[in-house]
N, C-alpha and C. Protein backbone atom coordinates (compact mmCIF):
# COMPACT_ATOMS: atom_id res chain seq x y z
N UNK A 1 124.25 143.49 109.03
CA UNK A 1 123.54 144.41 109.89
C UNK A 1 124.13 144.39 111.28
N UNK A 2 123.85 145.03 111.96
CA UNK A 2 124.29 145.96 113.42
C UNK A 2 123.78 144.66 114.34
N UNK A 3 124.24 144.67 114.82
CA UNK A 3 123.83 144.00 116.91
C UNK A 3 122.44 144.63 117.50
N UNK A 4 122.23 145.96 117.07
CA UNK A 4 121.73 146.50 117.32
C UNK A 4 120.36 146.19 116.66
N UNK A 5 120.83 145.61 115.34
CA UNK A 5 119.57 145.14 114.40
C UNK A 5 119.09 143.98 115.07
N UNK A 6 119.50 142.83 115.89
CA UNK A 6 119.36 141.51 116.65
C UNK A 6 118.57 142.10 117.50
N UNK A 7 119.27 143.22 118.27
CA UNK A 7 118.57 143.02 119.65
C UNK A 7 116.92 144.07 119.29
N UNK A 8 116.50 144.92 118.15
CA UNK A 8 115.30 145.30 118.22
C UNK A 8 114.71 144.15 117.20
N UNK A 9 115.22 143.30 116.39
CA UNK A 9 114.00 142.41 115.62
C UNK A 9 113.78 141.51 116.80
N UNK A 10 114.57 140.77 117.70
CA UNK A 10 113.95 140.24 119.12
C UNK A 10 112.93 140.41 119.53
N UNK A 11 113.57 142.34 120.13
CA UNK A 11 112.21 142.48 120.81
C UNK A 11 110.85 142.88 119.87
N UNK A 12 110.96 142.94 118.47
CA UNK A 12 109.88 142.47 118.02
C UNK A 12 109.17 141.67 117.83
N UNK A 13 109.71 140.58 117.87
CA UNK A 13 109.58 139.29 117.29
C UNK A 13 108.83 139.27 118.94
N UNK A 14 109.24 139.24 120.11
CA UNK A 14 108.13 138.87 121.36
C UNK A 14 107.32 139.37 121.26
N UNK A 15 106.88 141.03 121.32
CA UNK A 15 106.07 142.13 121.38
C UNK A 15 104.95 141.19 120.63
N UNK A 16 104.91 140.72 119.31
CA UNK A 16 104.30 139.97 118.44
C UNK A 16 104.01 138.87 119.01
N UNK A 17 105.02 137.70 119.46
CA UNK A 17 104.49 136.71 120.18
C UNK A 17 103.70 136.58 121.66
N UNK A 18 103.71 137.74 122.26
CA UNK A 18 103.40 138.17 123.38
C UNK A 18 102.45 138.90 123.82
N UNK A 19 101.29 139.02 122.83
CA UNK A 19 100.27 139.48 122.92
C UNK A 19 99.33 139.50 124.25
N UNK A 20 99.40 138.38 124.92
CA UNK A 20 98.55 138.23 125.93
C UNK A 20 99.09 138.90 126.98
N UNK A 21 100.49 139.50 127.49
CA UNK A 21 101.11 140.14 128.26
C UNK A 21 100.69 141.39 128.68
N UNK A 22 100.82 141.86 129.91
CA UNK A 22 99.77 143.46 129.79
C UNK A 22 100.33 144.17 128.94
N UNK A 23 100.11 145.09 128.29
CA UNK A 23 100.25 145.95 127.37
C UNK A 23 101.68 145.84 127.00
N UNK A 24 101.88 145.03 125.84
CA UNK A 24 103.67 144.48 125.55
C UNK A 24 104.66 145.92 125.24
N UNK A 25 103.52 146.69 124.41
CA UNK A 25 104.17 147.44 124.16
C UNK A 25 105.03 148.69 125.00
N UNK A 26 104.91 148.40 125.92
CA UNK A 26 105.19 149.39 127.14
C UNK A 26 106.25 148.13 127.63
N UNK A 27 105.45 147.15 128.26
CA UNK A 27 106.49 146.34 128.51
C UNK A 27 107.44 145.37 128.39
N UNK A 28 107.74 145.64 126.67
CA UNK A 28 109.24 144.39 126.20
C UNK A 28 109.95 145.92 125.73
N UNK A 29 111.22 145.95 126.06
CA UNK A 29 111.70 147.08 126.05
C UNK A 29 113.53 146.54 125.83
N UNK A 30 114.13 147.04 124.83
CA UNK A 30 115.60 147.36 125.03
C UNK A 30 116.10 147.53 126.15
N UNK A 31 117.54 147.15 126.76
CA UNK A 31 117.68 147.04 127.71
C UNK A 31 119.64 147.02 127.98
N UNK A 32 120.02 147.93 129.22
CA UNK A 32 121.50 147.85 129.40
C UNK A 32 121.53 146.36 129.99
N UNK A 33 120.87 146.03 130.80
CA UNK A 33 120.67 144.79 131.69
C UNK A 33 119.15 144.49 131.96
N UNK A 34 118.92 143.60 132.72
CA UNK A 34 117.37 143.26 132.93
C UNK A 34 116.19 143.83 134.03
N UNK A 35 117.26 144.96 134.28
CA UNK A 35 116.37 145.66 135.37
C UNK A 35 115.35 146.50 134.47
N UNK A 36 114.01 146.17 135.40
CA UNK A 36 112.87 147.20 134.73
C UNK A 36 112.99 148.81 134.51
N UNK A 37 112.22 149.44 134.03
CA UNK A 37 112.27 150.68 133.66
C UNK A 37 111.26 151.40 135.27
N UNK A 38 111.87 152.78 135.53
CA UNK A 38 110.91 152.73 136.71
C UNK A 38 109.51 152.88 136.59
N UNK A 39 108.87 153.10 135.43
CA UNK A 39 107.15 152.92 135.15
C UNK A 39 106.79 151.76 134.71
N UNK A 40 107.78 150.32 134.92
CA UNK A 40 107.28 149.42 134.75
C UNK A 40 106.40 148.85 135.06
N UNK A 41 104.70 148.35 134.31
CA UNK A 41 104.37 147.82 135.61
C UNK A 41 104.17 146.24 135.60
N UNK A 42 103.18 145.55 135.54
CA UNK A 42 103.29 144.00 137.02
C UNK A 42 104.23 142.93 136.57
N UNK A 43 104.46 143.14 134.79
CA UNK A 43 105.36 142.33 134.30
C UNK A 43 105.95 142.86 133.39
N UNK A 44 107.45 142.68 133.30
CA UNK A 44 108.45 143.57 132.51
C UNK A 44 109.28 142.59 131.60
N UNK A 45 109.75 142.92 130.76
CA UNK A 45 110.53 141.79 129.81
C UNK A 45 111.74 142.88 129.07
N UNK A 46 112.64 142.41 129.67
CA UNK A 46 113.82 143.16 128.65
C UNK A 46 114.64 142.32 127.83
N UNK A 47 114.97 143.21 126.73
CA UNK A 47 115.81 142.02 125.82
C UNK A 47 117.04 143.45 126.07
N UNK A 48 118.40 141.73 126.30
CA UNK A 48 119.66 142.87 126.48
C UNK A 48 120.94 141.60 126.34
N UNK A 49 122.05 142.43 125.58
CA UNK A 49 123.02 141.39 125.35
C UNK A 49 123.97 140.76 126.41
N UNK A 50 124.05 139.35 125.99
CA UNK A 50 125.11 138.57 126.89
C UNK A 50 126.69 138.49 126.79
N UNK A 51 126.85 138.85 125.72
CA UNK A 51 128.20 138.20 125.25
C UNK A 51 127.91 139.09 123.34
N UNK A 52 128.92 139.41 122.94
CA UNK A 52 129.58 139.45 121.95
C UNK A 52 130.78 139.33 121.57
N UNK A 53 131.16 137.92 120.59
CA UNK A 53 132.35 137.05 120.30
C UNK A 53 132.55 136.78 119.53
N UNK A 54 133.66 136.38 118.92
CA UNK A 54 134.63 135.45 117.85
C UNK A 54 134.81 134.04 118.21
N UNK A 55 133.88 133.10 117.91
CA UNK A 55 134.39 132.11 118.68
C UNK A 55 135.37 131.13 117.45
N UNK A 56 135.67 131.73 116.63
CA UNK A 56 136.79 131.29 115.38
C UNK A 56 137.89 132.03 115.48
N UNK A 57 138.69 132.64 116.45
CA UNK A 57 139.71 133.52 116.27
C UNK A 57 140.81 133.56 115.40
N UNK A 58 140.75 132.24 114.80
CA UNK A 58 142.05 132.03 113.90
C UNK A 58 141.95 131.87 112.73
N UNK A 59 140.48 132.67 112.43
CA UNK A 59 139.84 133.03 110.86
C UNK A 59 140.90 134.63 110.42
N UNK A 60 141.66 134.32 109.82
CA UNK A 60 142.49 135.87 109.31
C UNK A 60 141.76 136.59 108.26
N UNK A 61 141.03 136.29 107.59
CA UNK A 61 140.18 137.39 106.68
C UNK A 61 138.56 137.37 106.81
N UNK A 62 138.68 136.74 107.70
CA UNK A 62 137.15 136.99 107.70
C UNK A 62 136.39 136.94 109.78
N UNK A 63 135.62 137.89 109.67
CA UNK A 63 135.64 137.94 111.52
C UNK A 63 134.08 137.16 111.43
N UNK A 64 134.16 136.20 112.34
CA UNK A 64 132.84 135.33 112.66
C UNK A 64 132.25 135.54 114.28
N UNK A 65 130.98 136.31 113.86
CA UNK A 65 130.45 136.92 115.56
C UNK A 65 129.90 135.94 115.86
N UNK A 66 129.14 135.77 117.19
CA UNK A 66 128.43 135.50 118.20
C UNK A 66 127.91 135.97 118.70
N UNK A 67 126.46 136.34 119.27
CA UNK A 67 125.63 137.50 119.94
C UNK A 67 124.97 136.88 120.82
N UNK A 68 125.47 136.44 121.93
CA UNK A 68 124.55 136.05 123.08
C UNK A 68 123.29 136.73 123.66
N UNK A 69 122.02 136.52 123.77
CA UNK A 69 121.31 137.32 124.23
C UNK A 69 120.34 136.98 125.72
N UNK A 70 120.17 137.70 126.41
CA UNK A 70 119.57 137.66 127.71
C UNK A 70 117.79 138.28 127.22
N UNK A 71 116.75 137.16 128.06
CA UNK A 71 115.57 138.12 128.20
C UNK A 71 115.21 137.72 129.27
N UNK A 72 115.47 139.31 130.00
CA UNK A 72 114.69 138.92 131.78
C UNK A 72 113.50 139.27 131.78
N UNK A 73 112.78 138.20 132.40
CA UNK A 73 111.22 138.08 132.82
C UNK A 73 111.36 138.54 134.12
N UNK A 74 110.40 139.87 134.92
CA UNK A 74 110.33 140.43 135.77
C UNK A 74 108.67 140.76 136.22
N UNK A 75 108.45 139.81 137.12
CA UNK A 75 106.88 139.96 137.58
C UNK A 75 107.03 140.75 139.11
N UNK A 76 106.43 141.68 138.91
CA UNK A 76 106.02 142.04 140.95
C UNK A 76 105.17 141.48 141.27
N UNK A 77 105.07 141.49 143.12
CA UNK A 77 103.92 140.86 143.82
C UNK A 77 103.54 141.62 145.11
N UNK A 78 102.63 141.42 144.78
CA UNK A 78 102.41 142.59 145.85
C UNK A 78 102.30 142.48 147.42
N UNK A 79 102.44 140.88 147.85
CA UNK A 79 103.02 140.49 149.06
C UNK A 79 104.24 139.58 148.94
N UNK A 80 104.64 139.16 149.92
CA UNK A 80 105.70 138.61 149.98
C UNK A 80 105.09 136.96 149.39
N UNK A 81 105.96 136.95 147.92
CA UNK A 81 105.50 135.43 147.19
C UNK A 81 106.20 134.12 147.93
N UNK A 82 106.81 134.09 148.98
CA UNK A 82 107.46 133.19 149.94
C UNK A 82 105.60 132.99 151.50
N UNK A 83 105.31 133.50 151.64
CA UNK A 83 104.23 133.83 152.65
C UNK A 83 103.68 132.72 152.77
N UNK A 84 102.37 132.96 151.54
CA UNK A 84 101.41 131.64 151.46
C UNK A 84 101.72 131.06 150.48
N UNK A 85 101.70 131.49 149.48
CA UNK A 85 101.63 130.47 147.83
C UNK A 85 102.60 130.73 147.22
N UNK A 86 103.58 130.37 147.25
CA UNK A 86 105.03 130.39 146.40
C UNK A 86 104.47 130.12 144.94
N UNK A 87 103.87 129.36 144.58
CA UNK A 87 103.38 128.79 142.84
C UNK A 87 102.71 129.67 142.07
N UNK A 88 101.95 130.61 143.05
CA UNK A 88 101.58 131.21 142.36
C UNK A 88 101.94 132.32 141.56
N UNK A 89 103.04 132.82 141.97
CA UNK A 89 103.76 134.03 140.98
C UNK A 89 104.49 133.17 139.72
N UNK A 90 104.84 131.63 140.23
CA UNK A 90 105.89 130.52 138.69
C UNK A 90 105.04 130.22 137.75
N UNK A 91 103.77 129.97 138.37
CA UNK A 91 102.92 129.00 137.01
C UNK A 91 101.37 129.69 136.15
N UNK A 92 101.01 130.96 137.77
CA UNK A 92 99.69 130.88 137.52
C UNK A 92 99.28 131.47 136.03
N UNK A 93 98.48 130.98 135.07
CA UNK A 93 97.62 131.00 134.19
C UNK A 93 98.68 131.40 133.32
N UNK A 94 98.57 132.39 132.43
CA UNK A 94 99.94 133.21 131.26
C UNK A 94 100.50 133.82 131.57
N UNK A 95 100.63 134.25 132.73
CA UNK A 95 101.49 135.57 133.38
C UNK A 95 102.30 135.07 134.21
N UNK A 96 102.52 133.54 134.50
CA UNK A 96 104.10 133.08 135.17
C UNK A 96 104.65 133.12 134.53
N UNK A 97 106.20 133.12 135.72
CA UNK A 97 107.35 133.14 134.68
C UNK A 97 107.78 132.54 133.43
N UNK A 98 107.69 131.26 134.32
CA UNK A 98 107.84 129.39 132.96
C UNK A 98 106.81 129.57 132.12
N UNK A 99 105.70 130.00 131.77
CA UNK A 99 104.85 130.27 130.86
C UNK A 99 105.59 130.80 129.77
N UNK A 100 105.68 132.43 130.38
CA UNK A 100 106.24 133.38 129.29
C UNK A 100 107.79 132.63 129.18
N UNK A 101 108.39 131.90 129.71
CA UNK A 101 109.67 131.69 129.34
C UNK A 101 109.88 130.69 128.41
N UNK A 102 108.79 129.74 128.77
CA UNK A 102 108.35 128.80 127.60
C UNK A 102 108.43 129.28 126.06
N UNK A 103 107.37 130.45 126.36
CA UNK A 103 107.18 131.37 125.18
C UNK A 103 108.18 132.05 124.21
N UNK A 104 108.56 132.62 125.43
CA UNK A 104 110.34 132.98 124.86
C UNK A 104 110.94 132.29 124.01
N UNK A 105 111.49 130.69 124.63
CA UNK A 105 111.95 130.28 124.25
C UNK A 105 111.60 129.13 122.83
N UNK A 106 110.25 128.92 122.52
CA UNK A 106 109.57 128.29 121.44
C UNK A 106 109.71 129.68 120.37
N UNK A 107 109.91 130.58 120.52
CA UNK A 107 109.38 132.00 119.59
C UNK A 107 110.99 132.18 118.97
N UNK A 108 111.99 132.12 120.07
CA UNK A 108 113.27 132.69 119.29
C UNK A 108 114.31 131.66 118.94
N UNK A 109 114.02 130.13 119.58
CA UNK A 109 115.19 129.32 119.27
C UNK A 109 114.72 129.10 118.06
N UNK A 110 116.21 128.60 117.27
CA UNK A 110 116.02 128.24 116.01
C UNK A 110 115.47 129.08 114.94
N UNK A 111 115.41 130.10 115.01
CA UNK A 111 114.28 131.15 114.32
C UNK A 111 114.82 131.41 112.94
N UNK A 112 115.04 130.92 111.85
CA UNK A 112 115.31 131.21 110.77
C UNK A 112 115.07 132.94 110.35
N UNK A 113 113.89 132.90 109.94
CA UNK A 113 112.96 133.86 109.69
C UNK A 113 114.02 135.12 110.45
N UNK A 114 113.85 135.21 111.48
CA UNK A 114 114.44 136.05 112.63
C UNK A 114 115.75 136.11 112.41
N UNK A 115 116.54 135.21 112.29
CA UNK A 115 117.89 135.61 111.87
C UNK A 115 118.00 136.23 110.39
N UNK A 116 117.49 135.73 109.33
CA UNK A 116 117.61 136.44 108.22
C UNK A 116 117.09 137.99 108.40
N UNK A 117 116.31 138.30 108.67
CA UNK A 117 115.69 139.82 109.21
C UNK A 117 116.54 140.30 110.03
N UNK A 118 117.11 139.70 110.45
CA UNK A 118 118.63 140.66 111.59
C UNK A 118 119.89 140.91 110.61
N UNK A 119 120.06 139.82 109.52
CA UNK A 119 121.20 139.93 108.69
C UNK A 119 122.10 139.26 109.30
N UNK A 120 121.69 137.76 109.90
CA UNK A 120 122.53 137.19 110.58
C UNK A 120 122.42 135.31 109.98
N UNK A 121 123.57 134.53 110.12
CA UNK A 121 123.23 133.39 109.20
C UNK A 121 123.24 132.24 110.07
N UNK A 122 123.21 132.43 110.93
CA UNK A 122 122.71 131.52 112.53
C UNK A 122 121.60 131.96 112.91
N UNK A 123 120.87 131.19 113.10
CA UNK A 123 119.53 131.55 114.55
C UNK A 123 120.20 131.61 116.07
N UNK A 124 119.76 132.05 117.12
CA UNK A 124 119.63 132.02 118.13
C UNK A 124 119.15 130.31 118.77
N UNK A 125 120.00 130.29 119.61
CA UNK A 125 119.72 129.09 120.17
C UNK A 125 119.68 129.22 122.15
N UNK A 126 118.56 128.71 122.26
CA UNK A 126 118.44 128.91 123.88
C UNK A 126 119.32 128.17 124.23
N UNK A 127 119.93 128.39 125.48
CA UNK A 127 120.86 127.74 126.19
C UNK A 127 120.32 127.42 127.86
N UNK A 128 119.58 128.19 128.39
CA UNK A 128 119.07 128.01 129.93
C UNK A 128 118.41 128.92 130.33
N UNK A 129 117.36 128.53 131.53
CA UNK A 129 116.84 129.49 131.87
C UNK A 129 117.32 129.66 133.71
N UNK A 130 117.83 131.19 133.94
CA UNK A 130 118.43 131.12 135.17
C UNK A 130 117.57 131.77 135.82
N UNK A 131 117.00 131.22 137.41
CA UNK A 131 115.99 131.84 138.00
C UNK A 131 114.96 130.56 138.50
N UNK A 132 114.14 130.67 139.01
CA UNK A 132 113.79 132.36 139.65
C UNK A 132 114.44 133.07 140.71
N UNK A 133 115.05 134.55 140.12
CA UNK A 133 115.37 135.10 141.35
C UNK A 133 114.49 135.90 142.07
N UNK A 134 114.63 136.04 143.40
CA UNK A 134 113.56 136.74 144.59
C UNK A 134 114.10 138.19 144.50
N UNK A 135 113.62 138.76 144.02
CA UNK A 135 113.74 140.62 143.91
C UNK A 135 113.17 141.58 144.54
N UNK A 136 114.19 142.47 145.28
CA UNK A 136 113.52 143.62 146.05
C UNK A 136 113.32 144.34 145.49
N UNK A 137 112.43 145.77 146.65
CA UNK A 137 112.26 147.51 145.83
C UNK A 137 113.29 147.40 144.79
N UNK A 138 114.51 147.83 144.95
CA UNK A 138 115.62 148.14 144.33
C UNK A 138 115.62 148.01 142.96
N UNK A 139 115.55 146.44 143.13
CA UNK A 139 114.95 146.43 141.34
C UNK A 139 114.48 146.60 140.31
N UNK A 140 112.90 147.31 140.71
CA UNK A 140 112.23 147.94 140.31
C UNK A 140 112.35 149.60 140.63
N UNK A 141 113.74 150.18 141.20
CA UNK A 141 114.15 151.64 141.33
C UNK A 141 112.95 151.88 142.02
N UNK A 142 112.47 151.44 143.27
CA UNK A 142 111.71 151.48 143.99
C UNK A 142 111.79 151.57 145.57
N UNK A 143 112.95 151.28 145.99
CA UNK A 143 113.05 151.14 147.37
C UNK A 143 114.88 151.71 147.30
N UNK A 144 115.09 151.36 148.93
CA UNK A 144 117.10 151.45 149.48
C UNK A 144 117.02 150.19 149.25
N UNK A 145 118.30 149.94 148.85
CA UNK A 145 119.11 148.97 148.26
C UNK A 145 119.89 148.75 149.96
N UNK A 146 119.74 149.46 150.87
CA UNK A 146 120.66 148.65 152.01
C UNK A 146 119.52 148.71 153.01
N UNK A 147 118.18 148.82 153.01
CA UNK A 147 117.01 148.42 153.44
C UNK A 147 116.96 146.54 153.81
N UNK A 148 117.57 146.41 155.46
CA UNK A 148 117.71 144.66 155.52
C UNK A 148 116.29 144.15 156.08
N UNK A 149 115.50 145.35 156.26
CA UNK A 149 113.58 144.64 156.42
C UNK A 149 113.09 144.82 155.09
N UNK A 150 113.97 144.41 153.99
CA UNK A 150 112.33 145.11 152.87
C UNK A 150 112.38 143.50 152.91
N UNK A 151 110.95 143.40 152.08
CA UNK A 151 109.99 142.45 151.95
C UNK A 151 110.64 142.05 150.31
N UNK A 152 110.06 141.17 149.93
CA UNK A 152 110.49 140.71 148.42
C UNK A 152 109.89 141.72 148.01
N UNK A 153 109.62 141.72 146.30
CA UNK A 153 108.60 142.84 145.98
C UNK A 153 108.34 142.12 144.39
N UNK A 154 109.00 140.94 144.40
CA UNK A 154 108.21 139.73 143.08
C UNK A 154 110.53 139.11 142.71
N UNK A 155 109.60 138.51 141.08
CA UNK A 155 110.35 137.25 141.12
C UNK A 155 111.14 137.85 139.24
N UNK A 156 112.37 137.62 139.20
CA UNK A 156 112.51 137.92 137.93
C UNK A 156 113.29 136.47 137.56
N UNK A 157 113.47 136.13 135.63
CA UNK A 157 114.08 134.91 135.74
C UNK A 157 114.49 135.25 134.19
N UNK A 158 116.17 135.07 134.00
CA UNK A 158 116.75 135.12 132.83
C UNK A 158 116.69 133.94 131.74
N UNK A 159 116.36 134.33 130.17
CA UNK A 159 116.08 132.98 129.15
C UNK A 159 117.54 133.37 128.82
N UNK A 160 118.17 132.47 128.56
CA UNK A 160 119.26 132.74 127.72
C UNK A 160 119.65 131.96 126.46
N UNK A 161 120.38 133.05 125.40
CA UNK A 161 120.30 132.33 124.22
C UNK A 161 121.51 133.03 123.67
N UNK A 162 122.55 132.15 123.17
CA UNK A 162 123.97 132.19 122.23
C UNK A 162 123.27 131.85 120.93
N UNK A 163 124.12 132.35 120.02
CA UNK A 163 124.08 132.07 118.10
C UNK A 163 124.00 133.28 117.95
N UNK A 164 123.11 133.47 116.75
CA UNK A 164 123.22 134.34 115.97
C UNK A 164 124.18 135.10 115.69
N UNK A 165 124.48 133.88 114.66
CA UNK A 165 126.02 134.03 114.14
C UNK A 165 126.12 134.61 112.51
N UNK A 166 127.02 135.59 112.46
CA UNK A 166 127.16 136.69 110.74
C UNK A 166 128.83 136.34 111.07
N UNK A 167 129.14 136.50 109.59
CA UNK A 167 130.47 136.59 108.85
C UNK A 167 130.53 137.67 108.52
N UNK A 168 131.60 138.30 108.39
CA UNK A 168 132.01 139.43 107.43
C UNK A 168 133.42 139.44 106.90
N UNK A 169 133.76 139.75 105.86
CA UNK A 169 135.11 139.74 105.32
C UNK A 169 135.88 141.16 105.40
N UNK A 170 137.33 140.80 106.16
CA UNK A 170 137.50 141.82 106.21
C UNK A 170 139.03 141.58 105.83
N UNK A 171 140.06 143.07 105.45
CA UNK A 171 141.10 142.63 104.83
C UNK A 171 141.30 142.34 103.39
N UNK A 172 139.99 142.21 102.31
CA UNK A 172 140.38 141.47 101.21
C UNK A 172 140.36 142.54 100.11
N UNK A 173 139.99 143.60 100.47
CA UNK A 173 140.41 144.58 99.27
C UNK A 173 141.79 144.88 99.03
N UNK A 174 141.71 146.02 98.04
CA UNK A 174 142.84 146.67 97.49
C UNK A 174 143.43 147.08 98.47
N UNK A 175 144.59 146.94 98.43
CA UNK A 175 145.64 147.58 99.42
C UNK A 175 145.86 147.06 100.84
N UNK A 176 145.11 145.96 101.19
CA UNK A 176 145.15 145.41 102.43
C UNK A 176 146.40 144.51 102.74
């Protein structure tokens, strides 16, 4: 199956684990990169690829992928989260970042289940979580991007995960 098959059983596979999130279904979404959609609203989750590779290059009949995958966690705030309470946009209740990233990452590492449903014979394996980064308008296609008074406008933070690894044979028919 397709790359394409990885990156929507993913974002099913959260949508499902992610129930408590405001309305998932609006917000776990396919993705070029991890920027929100502009009707995103207070928390956004994109699943979008890192890397696609051969990390066997000197396999001659048969090509062995790699599908790195990115899911950015993207919360707004509606004052500046540096002000008074920095903790409270990282931890508070299910809707911090490390919560849902937690989540993330207990839901897709190792996922058997999930890799066979992609058509892939590796699971996904987390590798790090990068963040938190401090995000302006911009990010949310909300503000100028060369605006040097904007205010933060919340916090986004990348899970990352290599594997999900498929074989395919190629070369071994007739006439090759």
């Amino acid at each position: 199956m397709s790359l394409g098959t990885l990156l929507v059983v993913v974002r099913d596979k959260l949508k499902e684990a992610l129930t408590q999130v405001d309305s998932p279904d609006q917000n776990i979404r396919l993705g070029m990169n991890g920027q929100p959609i502009p009707t995103a609203g207070g928390i956004y989750i994109a699943v979008h690829l890192r890397e696609w590779n051969n990390p066997d290059p000197q396999l001659t009949n048969l090509l062995k992928e790699e599908s790195g995958l990115i899911i950015t966690i993207s919360i707004r705030s509606r004052r500046n989260p540096e002000d008074r309470d920095p903790d409270s946009v990282l931890i508070k209740a299910s809707k911090g970042l490390t919560d849902i990233a937690e989540k993330v990452m207990t839901t897709l590492h190792g996922n058997t289940a999930l890799a066979v449903s992609a058509g892939r014979i590796e699971p996904l394996r987390w590798v790090a979580c990068l963040g938190p980064n401090e995000q302006f308008k911009d990010w949310y296609r909300s503000g100028d991007p060369n605006d040097i008074d904007a205010q933060p406008a919340g916090y986004s933070m990348d899970v990352v995960f290599t594997g999900g690894g498929k074989i395919t044979a190629i070369g071994c028919g007739a006439g090759s």
